[in-house]
Protein backbone atom coordinates (compact mmCIF):
# COMPACT_ATOMS: atom_id res chain seq x y z
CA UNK A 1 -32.13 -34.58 99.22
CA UNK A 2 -31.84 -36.35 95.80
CA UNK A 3 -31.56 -33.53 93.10
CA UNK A 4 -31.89 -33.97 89.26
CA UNK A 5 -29.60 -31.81 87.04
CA UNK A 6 -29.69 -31.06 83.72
CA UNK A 7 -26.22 -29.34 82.03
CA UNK A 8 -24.53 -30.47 84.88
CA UNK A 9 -20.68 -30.48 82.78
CA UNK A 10 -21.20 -26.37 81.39
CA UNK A 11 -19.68 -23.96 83.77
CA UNK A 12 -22.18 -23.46 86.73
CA UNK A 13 -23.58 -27.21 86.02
CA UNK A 14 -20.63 -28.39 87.68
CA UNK A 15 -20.08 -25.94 90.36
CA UNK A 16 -23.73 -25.97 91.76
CA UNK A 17 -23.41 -30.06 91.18
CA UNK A 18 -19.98 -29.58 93.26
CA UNK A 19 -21.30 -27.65 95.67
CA UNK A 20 -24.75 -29.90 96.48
CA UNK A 21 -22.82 -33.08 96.74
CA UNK A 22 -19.79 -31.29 98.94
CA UNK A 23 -23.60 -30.17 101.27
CA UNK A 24 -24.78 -34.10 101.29
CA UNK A 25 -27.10 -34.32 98.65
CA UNK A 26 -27.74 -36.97 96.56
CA UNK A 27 -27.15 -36.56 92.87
CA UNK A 28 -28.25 -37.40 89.26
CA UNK A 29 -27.40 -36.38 86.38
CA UNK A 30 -28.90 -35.89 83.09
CA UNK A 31 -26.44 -35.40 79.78
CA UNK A 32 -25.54 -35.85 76.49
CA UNK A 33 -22.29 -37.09 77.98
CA UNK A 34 -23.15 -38.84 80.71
CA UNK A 35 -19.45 -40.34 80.90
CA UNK A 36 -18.30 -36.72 81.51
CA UNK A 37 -20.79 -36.55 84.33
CA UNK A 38 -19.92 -39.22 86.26
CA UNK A 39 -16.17 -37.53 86.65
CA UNK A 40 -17.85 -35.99 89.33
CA UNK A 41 -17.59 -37.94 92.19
CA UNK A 42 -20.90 -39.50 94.16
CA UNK A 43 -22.85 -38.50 90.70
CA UNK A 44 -24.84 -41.12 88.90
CA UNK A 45 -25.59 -40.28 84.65
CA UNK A 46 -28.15 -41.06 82.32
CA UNK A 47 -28.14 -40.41 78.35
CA UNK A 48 -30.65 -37.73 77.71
CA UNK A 49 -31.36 -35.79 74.19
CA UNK A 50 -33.01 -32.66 75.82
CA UNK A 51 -34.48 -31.80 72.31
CA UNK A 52 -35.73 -35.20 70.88
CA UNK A 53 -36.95 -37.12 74.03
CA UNK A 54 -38.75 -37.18 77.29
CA UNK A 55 -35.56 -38.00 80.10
CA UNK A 56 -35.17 -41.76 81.10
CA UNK A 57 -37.62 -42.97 83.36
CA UNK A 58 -34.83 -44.95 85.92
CA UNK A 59 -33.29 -40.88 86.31
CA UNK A 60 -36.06 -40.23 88.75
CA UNK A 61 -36.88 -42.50 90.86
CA UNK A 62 -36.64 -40.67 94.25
CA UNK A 63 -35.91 -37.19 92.85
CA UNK A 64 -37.28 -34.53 94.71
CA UNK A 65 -35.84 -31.72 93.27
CA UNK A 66 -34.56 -30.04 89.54
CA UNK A 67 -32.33 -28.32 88.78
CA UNK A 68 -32.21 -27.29 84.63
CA UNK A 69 -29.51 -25.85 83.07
CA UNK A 70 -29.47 -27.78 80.06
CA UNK A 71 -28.81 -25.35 76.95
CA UNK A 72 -26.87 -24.95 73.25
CA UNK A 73 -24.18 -22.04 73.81
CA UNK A 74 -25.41 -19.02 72.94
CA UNK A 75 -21.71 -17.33 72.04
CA UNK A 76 -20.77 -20.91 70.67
CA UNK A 77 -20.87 -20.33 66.99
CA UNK A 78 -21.99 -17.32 64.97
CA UNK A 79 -25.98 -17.14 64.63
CA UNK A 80 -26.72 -18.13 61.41
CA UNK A 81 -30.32 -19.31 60.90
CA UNK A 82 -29.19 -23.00 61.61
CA UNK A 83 -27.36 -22.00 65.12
CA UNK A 84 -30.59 -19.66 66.23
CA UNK A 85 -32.76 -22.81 66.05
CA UNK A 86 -30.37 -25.01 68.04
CA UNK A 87 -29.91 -22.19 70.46
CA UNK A 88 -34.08 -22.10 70.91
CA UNK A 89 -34.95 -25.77 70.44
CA UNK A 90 -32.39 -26.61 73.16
CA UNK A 91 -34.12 -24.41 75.88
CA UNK A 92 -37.85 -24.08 74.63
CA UNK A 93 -37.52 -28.07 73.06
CA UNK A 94 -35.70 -29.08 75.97
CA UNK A 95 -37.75 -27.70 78.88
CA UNK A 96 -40.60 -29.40 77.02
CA UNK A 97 -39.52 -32.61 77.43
CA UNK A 98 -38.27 -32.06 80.93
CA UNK A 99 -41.90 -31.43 81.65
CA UNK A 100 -43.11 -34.34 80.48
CA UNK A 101 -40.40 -36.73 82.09
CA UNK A 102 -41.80 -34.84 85.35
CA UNK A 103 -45.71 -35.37 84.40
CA UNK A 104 -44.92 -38.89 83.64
CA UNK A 105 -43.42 -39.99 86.99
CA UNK A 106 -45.43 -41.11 89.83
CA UNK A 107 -44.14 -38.55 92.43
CA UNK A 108 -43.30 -35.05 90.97
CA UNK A 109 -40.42 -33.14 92.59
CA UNK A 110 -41.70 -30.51 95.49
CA UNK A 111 -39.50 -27.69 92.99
CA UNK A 112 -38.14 -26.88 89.01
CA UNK A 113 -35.16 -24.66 89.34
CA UNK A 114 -34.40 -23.28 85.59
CA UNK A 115 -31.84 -21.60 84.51
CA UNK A 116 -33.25 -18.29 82.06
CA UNK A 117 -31.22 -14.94 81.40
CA UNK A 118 -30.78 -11.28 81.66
CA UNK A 119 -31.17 -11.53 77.96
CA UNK A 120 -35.04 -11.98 78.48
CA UNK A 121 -34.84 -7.71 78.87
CA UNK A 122 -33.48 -6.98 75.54
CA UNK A 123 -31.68 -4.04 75.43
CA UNK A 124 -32.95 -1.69 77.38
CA UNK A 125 -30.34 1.90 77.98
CA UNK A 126 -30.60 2.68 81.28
CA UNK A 127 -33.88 1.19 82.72
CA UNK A 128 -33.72 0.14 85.92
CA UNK A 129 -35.23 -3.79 85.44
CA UNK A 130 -36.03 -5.93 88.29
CA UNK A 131 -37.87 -9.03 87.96
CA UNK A 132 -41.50 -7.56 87.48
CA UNK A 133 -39.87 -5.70 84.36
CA UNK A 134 -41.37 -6.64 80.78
CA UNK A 135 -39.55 -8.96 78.96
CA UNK A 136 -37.85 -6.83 75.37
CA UNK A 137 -37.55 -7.89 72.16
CA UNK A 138 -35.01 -9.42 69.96
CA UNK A 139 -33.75 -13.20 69.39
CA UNK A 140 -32.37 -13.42 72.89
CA UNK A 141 -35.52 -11.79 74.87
CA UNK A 142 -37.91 -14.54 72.23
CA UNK A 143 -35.66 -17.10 73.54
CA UNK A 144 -35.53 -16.76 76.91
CA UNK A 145 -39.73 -16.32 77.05
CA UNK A 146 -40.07 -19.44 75.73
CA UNK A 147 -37.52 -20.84 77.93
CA UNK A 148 -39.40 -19.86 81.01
CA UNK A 149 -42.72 -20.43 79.42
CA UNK A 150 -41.82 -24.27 78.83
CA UNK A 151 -40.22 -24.68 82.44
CA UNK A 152 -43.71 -22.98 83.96
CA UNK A 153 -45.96 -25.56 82.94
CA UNK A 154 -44.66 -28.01 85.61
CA UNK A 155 -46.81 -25.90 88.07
CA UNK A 156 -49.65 -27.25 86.42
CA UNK A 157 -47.96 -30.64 88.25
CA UNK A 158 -48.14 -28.98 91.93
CA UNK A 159 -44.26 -28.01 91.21
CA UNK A 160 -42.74 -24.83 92.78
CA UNK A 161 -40.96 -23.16 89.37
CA UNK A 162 -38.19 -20.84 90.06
CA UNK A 163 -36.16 -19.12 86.91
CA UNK A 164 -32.80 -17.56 87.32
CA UNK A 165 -32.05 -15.35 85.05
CA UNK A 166 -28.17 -15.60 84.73
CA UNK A 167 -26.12 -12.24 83.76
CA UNK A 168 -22.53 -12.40 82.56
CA UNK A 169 -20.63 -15.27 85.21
CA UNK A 170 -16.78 -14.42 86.16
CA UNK A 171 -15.02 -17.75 86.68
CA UNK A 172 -11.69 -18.21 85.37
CA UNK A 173 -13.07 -22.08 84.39
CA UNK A 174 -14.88 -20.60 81.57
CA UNK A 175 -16.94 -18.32 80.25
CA UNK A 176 -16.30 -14.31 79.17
CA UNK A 177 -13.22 -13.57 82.11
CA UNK A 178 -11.33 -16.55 81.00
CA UNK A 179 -11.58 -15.56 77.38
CA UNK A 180 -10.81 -11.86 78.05
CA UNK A 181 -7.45 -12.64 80.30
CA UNK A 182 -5.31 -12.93 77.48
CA UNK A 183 -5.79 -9.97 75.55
CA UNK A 184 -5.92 -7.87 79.03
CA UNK A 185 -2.64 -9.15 80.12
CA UNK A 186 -1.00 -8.76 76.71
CA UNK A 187 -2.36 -4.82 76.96
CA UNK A 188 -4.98 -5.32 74.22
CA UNK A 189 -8.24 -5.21 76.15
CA UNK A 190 -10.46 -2.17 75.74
CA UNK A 191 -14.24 -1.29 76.03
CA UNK A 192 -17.04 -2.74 73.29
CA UNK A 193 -18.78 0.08 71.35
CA UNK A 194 -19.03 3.05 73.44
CA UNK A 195 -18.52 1.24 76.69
CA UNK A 196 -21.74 3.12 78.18
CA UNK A 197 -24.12 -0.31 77.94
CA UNK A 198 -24.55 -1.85 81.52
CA UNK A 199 -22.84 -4.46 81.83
CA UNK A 200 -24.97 -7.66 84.69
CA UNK A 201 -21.92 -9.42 86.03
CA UNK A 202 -21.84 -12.28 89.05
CA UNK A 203 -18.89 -14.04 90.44
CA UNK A 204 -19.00 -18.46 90.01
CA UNK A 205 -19.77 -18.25 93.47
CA UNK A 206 -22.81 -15.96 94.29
CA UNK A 207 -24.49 -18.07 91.07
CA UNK A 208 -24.00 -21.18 92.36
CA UNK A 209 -25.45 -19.33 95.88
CA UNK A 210 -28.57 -18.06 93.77
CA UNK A 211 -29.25 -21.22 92.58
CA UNK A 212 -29.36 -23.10 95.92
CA UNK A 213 -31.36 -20.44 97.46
CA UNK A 214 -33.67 -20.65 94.80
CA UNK A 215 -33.99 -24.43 95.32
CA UNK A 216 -34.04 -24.30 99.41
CA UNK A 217 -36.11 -21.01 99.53
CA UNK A 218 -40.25 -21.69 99.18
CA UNK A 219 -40.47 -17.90 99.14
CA UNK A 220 -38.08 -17.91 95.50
CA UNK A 221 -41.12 -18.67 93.02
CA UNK A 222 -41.20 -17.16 89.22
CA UNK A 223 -38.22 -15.20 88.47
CA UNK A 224 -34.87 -14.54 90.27
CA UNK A 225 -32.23 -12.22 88.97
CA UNK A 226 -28.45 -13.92 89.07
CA UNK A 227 -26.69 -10.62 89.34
CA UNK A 228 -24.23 -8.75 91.51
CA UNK A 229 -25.85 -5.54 93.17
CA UNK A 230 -22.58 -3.67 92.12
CA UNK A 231 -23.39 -3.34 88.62
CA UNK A 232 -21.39 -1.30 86.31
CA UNK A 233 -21.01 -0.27 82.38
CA UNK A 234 -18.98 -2.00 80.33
CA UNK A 235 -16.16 0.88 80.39
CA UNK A 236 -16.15 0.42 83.78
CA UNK A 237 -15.81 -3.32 83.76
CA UNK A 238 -13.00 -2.97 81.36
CA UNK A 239 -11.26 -0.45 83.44
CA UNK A 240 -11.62 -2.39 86.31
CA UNK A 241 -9.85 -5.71 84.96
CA UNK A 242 -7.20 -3.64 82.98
CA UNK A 243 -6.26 -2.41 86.53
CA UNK A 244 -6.65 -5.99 88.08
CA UNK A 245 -4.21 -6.71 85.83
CA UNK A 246 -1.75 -3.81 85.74
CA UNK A 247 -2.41 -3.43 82.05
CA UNK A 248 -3.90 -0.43 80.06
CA UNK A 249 -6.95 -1.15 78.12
CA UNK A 250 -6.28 1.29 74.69
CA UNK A 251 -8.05 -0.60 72.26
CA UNK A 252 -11.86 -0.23 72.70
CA UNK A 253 -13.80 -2.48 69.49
CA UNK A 254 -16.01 -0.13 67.57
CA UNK A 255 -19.92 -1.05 67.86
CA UNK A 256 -19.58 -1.41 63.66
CA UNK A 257 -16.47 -4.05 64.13
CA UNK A 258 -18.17 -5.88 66.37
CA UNK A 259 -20.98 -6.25 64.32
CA UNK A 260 -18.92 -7.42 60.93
CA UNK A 261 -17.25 -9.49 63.04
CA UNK A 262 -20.18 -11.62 65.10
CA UNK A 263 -23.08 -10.40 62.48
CA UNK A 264 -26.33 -10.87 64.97
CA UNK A 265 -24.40 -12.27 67.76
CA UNK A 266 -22.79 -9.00 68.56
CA UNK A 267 -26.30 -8.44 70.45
CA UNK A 268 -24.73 -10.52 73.48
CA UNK A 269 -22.00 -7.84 73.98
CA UNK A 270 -23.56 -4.76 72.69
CA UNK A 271 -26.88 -5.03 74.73
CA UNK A 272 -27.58 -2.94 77.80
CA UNK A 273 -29.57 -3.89 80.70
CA UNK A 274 -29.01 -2.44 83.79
CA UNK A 275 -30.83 -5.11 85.93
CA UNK A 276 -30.90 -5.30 90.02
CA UNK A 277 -31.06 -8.59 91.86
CA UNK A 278 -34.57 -7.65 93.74
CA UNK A 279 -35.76 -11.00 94.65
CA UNK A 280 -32.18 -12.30 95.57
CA UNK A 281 -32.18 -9.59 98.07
CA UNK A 282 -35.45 -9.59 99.58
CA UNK A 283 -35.63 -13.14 99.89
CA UNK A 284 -32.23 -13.30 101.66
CA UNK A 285 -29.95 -13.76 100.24
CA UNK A 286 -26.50 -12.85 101.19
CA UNK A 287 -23.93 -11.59 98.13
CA UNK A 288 -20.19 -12.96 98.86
CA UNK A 289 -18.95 -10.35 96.11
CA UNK A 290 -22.07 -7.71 95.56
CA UNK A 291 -19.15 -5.47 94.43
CA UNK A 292 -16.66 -5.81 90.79
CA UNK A 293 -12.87 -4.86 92.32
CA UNK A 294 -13.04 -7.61 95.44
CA UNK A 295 -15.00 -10.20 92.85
CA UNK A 296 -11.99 -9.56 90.50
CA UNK A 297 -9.32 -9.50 92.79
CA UNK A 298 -10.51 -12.78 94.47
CA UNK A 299 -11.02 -14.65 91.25
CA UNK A 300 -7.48 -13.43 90.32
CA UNK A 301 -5.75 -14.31 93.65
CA UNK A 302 -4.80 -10.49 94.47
CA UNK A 303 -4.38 -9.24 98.13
C-alpha cells in the first residue's frame, strides 16, 4: 500500500513510518524538512507548510492511505498567546489544508488516520472516559475539537476518518521518559502536585500498533484511544520509575511551582483523565505492554 504521512520526523512519525516500510509499504512523506525525511530509507519527501498551503499535488499520486500527525509541540515553549495560536493553527490550520489536498486529487485515499489527544477530555478527576465521553474544556480540549473537526470533513470525500487520541508516549527517543531519566537517576524525581491526577501512558510500541490498526481496521472509524489499559496516577507512575531505576523519588513539585514555573502550560502535567482504551480493545487489538512495570522495564533493558 502507498501511505501518505504527515509529521513523519516527531517521535511516533518515525516509528509508525519505520514500522510500515519494515511491513512493505510504500511511503511518502510530507514535511517542513523534507531532507530529514528522506533519512529514512525507501521514503520519498515533499516541502509542505501544513498551515499556509494545500500539500503538493505530485505527493499523491497513488496514495491510498493517510496518516496525519503533523503538529507544533505542545510542551515546546511556554504558552504565551503567540505559542497557543501556533499550537492551534498547526492542527486545526493544518488538517484544513490536508483536506483540501485530498478533495483536490482525482482518487481520494480509502482512509484519514489523525493523530488527536487525551487532552480533548480536559481534566476530568476520576471519570472513567472512553471514547463516547464529552470532550472538556480548556485550551487543550478547544484544540483538540478542532483538530478532529478539521480531519472529519474528509468523510464528506467517501474517506474512512479515524482519530487517535494519543496519551503520554514512553520512548526513550523522546518525549516525557527521556526527559524525566535524568533527574530519576540522579534521585531528584518525585510526583507533580498531589500525585493523585491519572496519569494515560503507552509504550512507542503499542502507539505505533494503534495507529496501524486504526489504518488496516474498517471497523476503527471516529475516535480511538492510544492508551495502555494499565493506567495509573501520577504517584504511581513516579513510584514506579524511581524503582525502575533504584532511585528514591523525595522531591514531589508543588501544584503552585509548577504553575509559576510553566504559567498555563502546567495544564499538560497537572490534568487528570483517567481514560480506557475501549475501541482499541473491542476492535482487537492486542496490547504488547497493557501494564506500567514490564513497559518500563523493557524500555529500560531490565530482566
Amino acid at each position: 500500500m502507498k501511505i501518505l504521512i504527515t509529521g513523519v520526523t516527531g517521535l511516533i512519525g518515525r516509528s509508525v513510518c519505520q514500522s510500515l516500510i519494515n511491513e512493505g509499504h510504500q511511503v511518502v512523506a510530507l514535511s517542513r524538512r523534507p531532507l530529514a525525511a528522506t533519512d529514512l530509507a525507501g521514503v520519498s519527501a515533499f516541502r509542505w507548510e501544513a498551515v499556509a498551503e494545500s500539500p503538493p499535488a505530485a505527493g499523491w499520486e497513488g496514495v491510498e492511505a493517510v496518516i496525519h500527525l503533523a503538529g507544533e509541540p505542545v510542551a515546546g515553549a511556554r504558552w504565551t498567546e503567540e505559542q497557543k495560536r501556533r499550537v492551534r493553527d498547526s492542527r486545526a490550520k493544518g488538517s484544513r489544508n490536508l483536506v483540501a489536498g485530498i478533495r483536490a486529487t482525482p482518487r481520494p485515499p480509502k482512509v484519514l488516520v489523525s493523530a488527536s489527544a487525551v487532552g480533548f477530555y480536559g481534566d476530568r478527576g476520576n471519570e472513567i472516559l472512553d471514547e463516547s465521553s464529552t470532550p472538556g474544556s480548556g485550551f487543550l480540549s478547544e484544540v483538540c475539537l478542532d483538530w478532529e473537526t478539521e480531519a472529519a470533513r474528509a468523510r464528506e470525500l467517501g474517506v474512512r476518518v479515524a482519530f487517535v487520541r494519543t496519551g503520554v508516549t514512553l520512548s526513550l527517543s523522546g518525549g516525557a521518559l527521556e526527559k524525566m531519566l535524568l533527574p530519576f537517576k540522579l534521585g531528584l524525581g518525585g510526583r507533580l502536585g498531589d500525585g493523585r491526577q491519572w496519569f494515560p501512558w503507552i509504550h512507542i510500541e503499542d502507539i505505533v500498533g494503534i495507529f496501524l490498526h486504526a489504518l488496516m481496521s474498517p471497523a476503527v472509524d471516529g475516535p480511538i484511544n492510544g492508551v495502555a489499559p494499565g493506567i495509573v496516577t501520577n504517584e504511581e507512575f513516579t513510584r514506579e520509575l524511581a524503582a525502575a531505576l533504584n532511585r528514591p523519588a523525595f522531591f514531589p513539585v508543588p501544584e503552585l511551582a509548577l504553575r509559576v514555573l510553566m504559567g498555563e502550560m502546567a495544564e499538560v502535567v497537572t490534568a487528570s483523565q483517567r481514560v480506557v482504551p475501549h475501541v482499541a480493545l473491542d476492535t482487537g487489538y492486542r496490547f504488547k505492554y497493557p501494564n506500567l512495570r514490564p513497559a518500563l522495564h523493557a524500555l529500560l533493558n531490565l530482566t
